[in-house]
Protein backbone atom coordinates (compact mmCIF):
# COMPACT_ATOMS: atom_id res chain seq x y z
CA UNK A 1 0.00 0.00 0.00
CA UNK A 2 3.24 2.46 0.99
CA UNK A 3 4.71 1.53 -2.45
CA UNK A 4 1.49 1.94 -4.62
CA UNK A 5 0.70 5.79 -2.63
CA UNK A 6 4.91 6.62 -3.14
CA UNK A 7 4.05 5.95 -6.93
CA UNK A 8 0.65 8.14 -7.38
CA UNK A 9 2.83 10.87 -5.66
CA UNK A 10 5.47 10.14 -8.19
CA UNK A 11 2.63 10.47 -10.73
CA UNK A 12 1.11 14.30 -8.62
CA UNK A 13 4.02 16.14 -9.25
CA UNK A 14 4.87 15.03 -12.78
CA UNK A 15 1.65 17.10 -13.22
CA UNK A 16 2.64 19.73 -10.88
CA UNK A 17 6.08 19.96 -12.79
CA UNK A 18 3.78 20.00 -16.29
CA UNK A 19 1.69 22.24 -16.85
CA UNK A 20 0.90 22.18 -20.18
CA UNK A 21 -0.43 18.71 -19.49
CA UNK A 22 -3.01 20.11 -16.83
CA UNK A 23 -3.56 23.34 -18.91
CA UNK A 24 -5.09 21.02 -21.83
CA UNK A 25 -6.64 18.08 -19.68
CA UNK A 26 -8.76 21.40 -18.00
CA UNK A 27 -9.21 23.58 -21.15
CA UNK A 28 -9.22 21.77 -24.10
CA UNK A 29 -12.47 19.59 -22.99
CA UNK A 30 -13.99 23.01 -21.92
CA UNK A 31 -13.37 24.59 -24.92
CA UNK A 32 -14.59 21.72 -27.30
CA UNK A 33 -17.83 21.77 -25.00
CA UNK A 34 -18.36 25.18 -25.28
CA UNK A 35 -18.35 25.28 -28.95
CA UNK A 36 -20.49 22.46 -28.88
CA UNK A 37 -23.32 23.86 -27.00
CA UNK A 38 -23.12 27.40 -29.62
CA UNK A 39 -23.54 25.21 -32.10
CA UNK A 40 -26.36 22.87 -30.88
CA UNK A 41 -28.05 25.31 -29.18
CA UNK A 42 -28.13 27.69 -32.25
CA UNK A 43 -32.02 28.01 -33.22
CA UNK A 44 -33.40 26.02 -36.36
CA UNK A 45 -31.76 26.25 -39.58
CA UNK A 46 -34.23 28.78 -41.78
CA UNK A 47 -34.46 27.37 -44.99
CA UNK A 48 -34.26 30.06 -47.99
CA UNK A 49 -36.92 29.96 -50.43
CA UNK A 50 -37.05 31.80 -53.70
CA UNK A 51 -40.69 31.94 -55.34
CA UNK A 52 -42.41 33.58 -58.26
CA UNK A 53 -45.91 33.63 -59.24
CA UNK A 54 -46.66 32.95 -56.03
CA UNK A 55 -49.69 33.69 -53.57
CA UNK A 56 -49.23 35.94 -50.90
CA UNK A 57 -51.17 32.73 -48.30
CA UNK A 58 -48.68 30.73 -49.97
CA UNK A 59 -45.97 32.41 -48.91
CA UNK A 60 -47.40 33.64 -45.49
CA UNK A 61 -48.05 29.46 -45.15
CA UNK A 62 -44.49 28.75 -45.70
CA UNK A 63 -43.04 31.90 -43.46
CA UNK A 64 -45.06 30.75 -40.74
CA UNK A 65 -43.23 27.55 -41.49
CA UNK A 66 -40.04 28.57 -40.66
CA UNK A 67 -38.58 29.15 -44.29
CA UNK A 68 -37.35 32.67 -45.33
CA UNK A 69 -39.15 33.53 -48.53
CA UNK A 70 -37.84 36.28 -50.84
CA UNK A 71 -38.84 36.62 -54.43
CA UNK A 72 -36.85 35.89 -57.58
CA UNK A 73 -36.96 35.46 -61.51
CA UNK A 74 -36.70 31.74 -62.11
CA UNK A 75 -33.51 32.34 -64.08
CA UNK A 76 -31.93 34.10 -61.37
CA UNK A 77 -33.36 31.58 -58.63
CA UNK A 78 -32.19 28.60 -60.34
CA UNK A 79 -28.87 30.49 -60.88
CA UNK A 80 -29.01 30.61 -57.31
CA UNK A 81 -29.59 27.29 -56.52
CA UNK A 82 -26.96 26.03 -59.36
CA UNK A 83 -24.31 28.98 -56.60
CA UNK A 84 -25.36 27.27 -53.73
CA UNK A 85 -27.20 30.69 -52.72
CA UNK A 86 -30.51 29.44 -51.60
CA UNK A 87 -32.15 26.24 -50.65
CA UNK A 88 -35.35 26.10 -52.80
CA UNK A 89 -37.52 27.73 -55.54
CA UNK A 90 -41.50 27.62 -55.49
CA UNK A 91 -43.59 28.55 -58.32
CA UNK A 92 -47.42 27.97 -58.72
CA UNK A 93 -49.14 26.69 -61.87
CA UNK A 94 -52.96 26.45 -61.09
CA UNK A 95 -53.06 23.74 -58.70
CA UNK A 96 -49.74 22.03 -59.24
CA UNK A 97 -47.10 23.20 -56.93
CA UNK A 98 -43.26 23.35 -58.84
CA UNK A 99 -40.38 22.80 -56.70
CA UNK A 100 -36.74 23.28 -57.73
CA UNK A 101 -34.26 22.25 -54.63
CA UNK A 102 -30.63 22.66 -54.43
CA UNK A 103 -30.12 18.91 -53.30
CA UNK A 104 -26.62 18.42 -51.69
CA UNK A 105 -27.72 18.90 -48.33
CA UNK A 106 -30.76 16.33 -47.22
CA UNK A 107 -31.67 18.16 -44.19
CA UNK A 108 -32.19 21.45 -45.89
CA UNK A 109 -33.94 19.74 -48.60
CA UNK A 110 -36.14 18.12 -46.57
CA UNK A 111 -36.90 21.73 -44.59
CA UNK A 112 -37.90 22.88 -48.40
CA UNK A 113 -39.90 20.20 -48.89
CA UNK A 114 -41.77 20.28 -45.49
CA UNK A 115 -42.23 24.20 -45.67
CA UNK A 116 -44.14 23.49 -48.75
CA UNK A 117 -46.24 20.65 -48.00
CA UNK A 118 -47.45 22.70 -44.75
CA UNK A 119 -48.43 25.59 -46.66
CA UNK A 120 -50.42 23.59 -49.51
CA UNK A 121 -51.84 22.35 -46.68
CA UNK A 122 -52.64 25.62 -44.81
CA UNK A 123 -54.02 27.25 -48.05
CA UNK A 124 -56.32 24.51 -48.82
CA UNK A 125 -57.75 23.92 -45.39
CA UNK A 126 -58.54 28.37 -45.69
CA UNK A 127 -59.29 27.76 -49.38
CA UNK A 128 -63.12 28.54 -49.50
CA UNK A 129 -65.73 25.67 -51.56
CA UNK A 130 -66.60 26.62 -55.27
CA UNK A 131 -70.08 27.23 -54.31
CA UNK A 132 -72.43 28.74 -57.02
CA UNK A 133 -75.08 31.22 -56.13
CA UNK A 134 -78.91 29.61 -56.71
CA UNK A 135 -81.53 31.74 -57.97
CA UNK A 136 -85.25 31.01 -56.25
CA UNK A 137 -87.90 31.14 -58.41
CA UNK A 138 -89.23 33.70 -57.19
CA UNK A 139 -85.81 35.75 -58.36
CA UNK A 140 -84.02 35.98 -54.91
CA UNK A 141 -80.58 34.85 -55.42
CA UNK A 142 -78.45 32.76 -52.45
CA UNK A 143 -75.35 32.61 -52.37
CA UNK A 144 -75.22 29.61 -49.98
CA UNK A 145 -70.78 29.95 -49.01
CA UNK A 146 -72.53 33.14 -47.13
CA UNK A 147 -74.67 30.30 -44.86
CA UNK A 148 -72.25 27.12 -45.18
CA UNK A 149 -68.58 25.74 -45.15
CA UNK A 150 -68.31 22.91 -46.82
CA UNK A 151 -65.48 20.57 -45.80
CA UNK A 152 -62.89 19.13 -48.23
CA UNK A 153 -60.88 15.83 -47.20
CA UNK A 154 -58.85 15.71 -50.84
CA UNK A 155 -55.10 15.78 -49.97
CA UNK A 156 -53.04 18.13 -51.61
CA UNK A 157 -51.05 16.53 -54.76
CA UNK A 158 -47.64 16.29 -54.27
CA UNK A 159 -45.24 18.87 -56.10
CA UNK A 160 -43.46 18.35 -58.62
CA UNK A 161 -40.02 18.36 -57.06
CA UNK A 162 -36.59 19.10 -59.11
CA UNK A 163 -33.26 18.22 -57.90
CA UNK A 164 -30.07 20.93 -58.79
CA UNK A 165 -27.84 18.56 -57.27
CA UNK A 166 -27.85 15.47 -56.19
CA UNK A 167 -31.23 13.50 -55.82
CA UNK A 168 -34.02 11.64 -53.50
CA UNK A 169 -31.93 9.49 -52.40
CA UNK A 170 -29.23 10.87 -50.97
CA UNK A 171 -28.37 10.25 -47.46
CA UNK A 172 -27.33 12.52 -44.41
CA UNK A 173 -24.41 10.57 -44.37
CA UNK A 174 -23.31 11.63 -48.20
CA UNK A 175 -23.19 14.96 -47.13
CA UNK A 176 -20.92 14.74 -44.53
CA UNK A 177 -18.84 12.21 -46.56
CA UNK A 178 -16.24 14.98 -48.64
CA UNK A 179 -15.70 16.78 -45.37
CA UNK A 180 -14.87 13.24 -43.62
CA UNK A 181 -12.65 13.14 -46.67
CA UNK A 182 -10.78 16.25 -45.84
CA UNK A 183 -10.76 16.26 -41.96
CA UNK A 184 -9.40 12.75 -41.84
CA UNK A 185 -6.44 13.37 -44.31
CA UNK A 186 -5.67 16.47 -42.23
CA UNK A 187 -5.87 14.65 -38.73
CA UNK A 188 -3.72 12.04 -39.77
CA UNK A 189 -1.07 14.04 -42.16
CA UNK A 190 -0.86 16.38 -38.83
CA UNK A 191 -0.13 13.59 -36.35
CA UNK A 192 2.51 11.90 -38.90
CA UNK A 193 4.56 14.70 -39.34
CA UNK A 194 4.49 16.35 -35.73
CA UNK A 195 5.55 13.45 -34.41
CA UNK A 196 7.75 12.21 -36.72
CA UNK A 197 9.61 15.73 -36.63
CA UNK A 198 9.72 15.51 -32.71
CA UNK A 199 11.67 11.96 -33.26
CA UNK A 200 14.18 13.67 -35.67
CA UNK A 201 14.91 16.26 -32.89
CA UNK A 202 14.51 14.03 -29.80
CA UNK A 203 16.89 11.37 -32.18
CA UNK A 204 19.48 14.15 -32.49
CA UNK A 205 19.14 14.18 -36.46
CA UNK A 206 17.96 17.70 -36.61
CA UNK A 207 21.30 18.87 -34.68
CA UNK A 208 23.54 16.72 -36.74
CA UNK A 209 21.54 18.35 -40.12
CA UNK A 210 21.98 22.18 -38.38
CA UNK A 211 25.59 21.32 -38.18
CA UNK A 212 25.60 20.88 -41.71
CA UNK A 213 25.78 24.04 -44.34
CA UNK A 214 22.21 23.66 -44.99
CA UNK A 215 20.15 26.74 -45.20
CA UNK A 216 16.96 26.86 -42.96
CA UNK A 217 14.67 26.80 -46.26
CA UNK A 218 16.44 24.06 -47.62
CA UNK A 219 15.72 21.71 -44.66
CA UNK A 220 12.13 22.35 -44.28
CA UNK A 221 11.45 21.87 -47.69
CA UNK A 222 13.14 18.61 -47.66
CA UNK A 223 11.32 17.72 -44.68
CA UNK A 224 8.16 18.56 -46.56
CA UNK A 225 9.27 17.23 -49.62
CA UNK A 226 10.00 13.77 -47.95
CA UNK A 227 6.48 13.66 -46.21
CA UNK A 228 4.62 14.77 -49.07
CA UNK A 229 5.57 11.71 -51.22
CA UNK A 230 3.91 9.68 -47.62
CA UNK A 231 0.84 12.03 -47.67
CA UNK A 232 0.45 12.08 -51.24
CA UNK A 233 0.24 7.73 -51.12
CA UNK A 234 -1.81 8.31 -48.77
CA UNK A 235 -4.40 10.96 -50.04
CA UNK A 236 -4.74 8.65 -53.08
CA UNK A 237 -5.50 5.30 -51.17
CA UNK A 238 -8.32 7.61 -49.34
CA UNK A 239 -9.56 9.77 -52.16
CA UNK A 240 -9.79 6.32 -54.06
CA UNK A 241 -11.37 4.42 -51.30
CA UNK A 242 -14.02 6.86 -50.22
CA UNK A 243 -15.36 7.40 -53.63
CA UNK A 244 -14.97 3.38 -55.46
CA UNK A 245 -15.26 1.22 -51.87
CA UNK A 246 -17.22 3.29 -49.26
CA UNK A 247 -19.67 4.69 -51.90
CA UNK A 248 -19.17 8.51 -51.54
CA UNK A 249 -21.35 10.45 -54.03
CA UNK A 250 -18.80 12.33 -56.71
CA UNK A 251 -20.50 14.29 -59.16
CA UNK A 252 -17.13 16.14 -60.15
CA UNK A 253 -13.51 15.48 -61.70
CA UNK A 254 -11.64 12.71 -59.30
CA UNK A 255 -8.21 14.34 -60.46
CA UNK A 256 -10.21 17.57 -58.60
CA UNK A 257 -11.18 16.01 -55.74
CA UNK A 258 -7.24 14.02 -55.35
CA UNK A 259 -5.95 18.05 -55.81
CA UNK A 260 -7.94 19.49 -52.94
CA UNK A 261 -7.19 16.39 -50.71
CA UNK A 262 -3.41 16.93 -51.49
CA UNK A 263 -3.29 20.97 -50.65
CA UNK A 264 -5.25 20.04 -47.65
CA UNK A 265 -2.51 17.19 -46.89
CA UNK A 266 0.27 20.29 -47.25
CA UNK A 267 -1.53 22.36 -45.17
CA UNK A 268 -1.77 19.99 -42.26
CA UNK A 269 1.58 18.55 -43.06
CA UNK A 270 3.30 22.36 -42.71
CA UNK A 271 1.38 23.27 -39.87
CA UNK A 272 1.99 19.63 -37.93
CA UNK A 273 6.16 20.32 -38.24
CA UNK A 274 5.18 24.44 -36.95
CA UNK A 275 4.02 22.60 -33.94
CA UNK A 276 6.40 19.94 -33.54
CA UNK A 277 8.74 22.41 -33.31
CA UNK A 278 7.05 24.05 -30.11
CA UNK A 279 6.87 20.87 -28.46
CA UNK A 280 9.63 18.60 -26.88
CA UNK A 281 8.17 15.08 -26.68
CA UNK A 282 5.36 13.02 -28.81
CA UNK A 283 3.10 13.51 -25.70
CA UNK A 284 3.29 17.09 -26.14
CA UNK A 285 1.95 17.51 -29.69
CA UNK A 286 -1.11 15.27 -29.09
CA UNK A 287 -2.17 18.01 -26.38
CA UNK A 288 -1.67 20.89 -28.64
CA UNK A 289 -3.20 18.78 -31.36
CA UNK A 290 -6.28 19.16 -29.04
CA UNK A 291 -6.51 23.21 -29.39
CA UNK A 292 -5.44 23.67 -32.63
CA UNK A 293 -6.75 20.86 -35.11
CA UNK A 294 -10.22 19.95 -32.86
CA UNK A 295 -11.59 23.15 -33.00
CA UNK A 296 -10.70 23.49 -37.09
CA UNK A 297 -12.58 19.92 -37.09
CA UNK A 298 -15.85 21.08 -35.46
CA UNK A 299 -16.22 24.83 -37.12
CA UNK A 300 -15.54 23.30 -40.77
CA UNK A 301 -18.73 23.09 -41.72
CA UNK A 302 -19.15 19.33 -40.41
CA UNK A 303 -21.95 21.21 -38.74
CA UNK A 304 -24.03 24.16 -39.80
CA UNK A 305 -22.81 27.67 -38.48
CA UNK A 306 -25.10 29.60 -40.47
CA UNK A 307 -27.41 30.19 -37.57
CA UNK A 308 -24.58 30.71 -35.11
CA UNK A 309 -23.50 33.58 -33.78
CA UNK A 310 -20.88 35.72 -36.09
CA UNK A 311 -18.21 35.65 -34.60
CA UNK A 312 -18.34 31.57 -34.50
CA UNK A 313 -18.77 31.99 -38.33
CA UNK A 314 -15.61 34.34 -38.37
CA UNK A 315 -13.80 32.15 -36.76
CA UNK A 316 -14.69 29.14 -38.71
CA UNK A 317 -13.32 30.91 -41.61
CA UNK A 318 -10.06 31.99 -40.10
CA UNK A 319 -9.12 27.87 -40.17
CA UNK A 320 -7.79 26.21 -43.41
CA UNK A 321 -9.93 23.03 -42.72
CA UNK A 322 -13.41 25.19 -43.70
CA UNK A 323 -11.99 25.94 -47.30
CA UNK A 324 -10.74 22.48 -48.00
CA UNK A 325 -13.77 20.84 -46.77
CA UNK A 326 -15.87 23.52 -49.00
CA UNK A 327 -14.19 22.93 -51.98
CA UNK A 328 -14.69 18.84 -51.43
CA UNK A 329 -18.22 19.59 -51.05
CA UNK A 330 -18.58 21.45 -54.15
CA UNK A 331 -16.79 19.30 -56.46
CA UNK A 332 -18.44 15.79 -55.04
CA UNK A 333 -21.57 17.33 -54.71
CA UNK A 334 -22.08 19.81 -56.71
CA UNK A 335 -19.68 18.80 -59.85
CA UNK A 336 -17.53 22.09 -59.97
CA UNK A 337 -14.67 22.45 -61.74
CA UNK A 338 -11.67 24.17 -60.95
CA UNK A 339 -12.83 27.59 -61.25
CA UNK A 340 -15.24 26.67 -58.70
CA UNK A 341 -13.54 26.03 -56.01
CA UNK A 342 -10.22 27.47 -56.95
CA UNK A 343 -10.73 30.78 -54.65
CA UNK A 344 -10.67 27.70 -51.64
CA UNK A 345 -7.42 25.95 -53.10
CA UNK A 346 -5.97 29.56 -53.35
CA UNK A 347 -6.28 29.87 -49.38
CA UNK A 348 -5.26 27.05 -48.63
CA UNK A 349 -1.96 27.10 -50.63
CA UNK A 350 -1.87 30.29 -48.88
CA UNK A 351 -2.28 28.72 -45.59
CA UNK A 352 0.69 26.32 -46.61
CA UNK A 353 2.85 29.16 -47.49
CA UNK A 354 2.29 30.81 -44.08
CA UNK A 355 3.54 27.82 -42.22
CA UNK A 356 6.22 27.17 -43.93
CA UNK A 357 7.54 30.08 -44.13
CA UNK A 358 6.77 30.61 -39.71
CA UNK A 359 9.08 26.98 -39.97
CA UNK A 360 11.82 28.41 -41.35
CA UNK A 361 11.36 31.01 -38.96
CA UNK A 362 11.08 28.84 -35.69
CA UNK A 363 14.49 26.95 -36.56
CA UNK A 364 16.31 30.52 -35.88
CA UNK A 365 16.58 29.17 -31.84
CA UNK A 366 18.64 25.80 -33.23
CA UNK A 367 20.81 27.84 -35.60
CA UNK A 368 21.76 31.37 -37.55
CA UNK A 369 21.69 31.00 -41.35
């Protein structure tokens, strides 16, 4: 019992000596909590609906839905829906209700979809009977909808629904697949290379290469060199898998989708050796790993932030992970090309850029070049 209370003291002041350990046991949980609860407890995503030749119940019907209704030329609303700009597109012919939705997300699909079938509901319940007025014989005319409601039990026909992208049967799961895609090849590419740089210094090869006439710019981009050829095997084997073994939906260019999965891969692989240089043992970058890549991982867009507070949205842009997993989205999804999504590849080559260049930067305290 002495020996097994010596060895939990042992164990108490190892944490009273570290305190970066207790810093992200306490905070990191906290923190991931927090932004857990802002975006769960974030009211109702408000679908936006585009309509023309529309009636004003109609519209009311779907407002009081919980859709945002705004009107639109159907060139410019399906333009819109093609941009990713709005959710859905109503237009009335007669009694047959046209839908056009933008299709890549289920769930705000399915908000469309559920907006309209409660307001062809709500307008026909209010809809008053075609009741003629009857003339009497003796010439006093009735108009019996003045003395009567007649009841109608006919269901509403179905829309006619159109799919921009995607289709019926897409699952909630095939919209979350390209940002599984791009999260997962970050994660991994991040833990590879911070750890494996903390081995090279901990192993005493980064000393023995500083001894060397090597510039500072030289040996990072070896080091990133010599990873990329790892993370670009193994962007391929899970670019390939998700799309021809798990099932993924791509409606784009694979070749597009293996680009933004490789940037991505840079990204994380630049910023993993930035950290790895902050931290002296393995143990060390898992804990910062838990402040700076969990937090990119839950503002990406994994979840929706539109109906969170701004400056969550702010901040979800200020991480690389939101542009890569963007750009997956639209090219899998949505079937753009590289135009499309070339604004997100720009930041994040941008992104990669930034930490490289802060690596060359850090290796100043190991050596003068």
């Amino acid at each position: 019992m002495r020996n097994a209370f010596a060895v939990s003291l042992r164990i108490l002041r190892q944490f009273k000596h570290d305190p970066r350990t207790l810093f992200m046991m306490i905070v990191a949980p906290v923190l991931a909590l927090f932004l857990l609860n802002v975006i769960f407890g974030s009211p109702d995503y408000e679908p936006l609906v585009l309509t023309q030749d529309t009636s004003t119940d109609f519209v009311s019907a779907m407002q009081d839905a919980g859709a945002r209704v705004e009107t639109a030329s159907e060139a410019d609303a399906l333009q819109a829906l093609a941009d990713n700009d709005a959710d859905g597109f109503v237009m009335q012919d007669g009694d047959t209700v046209r839908v056009w939705v933008e299709g890549s997300d289920p769930s705000k699909t399915g908000a469309v979809l559920r907006a309209v079938s409660q307001a062809q509901i709500e307008t026909l319940a209010t809809a008053k009977p075609d009741i003629k007025p009857i003339t009497l014989p003796s010439g006093i005319t009735i108009d019996p909808a003045e003395y009567i409601t007649l009841p109608t039990f006919e269901p509403p026909a179905a829309p006619e629904v159109t799919y921009v992208h995607g289709s019926e049967d897409m699952r909630i799961f095939d919209f979350y697949g390209p940002v599984f895609i791009g999260v997962f090849v970050f994660f991994y590419v991040f833990i590879t290379s911070g750890i494996s740089f903390v081995r090279e210094r901990t192993g005493g090869t980064l000393e023995r290469l500083m001894a060397t006439p090597i510039h500072r710019w030289e040996l990072v981009l070896g080091y990133v060199q010599g990873f990329g050829l790892f993370t670009l095997a193994q962007s391929s084997i899970v670019v390939w898998a998700s799309i021809y073994w798990v099932g993924f939906p791509n409606l784009g260019a694979f070749w597009l989708v293996l680009v933004i999965a490789l940037s991505m891969a840079l990204v994380s692989l630049t910023l993993g050796i930035l950290v790895s240089e902050f931290a002296n043992t393995e143990l060390q970058v898992m804990q910062l790993m838990q402040i700076i890549v969990i937090p990119q991982i839950l503002l990406s867009g994994m979840f929706d932030l539109s109906q969170t507070p701004e400056w969550m949205q702010a901040l979800g842009k200020a991480f690389p992970v939101t542009y890569g997993a963007e750009a997956m989205r639209a090219v899998m999804l949505r079937g753009a090309d590289f135009s499309g999504v070339a604004a997100d590849l720009g930041v994040l080559w941008g992104f990669a850029m930034v930490f490289f260049i802060g690596n060359i930067l850090a290796l100043k305290k190991y050596r003068r070049i």
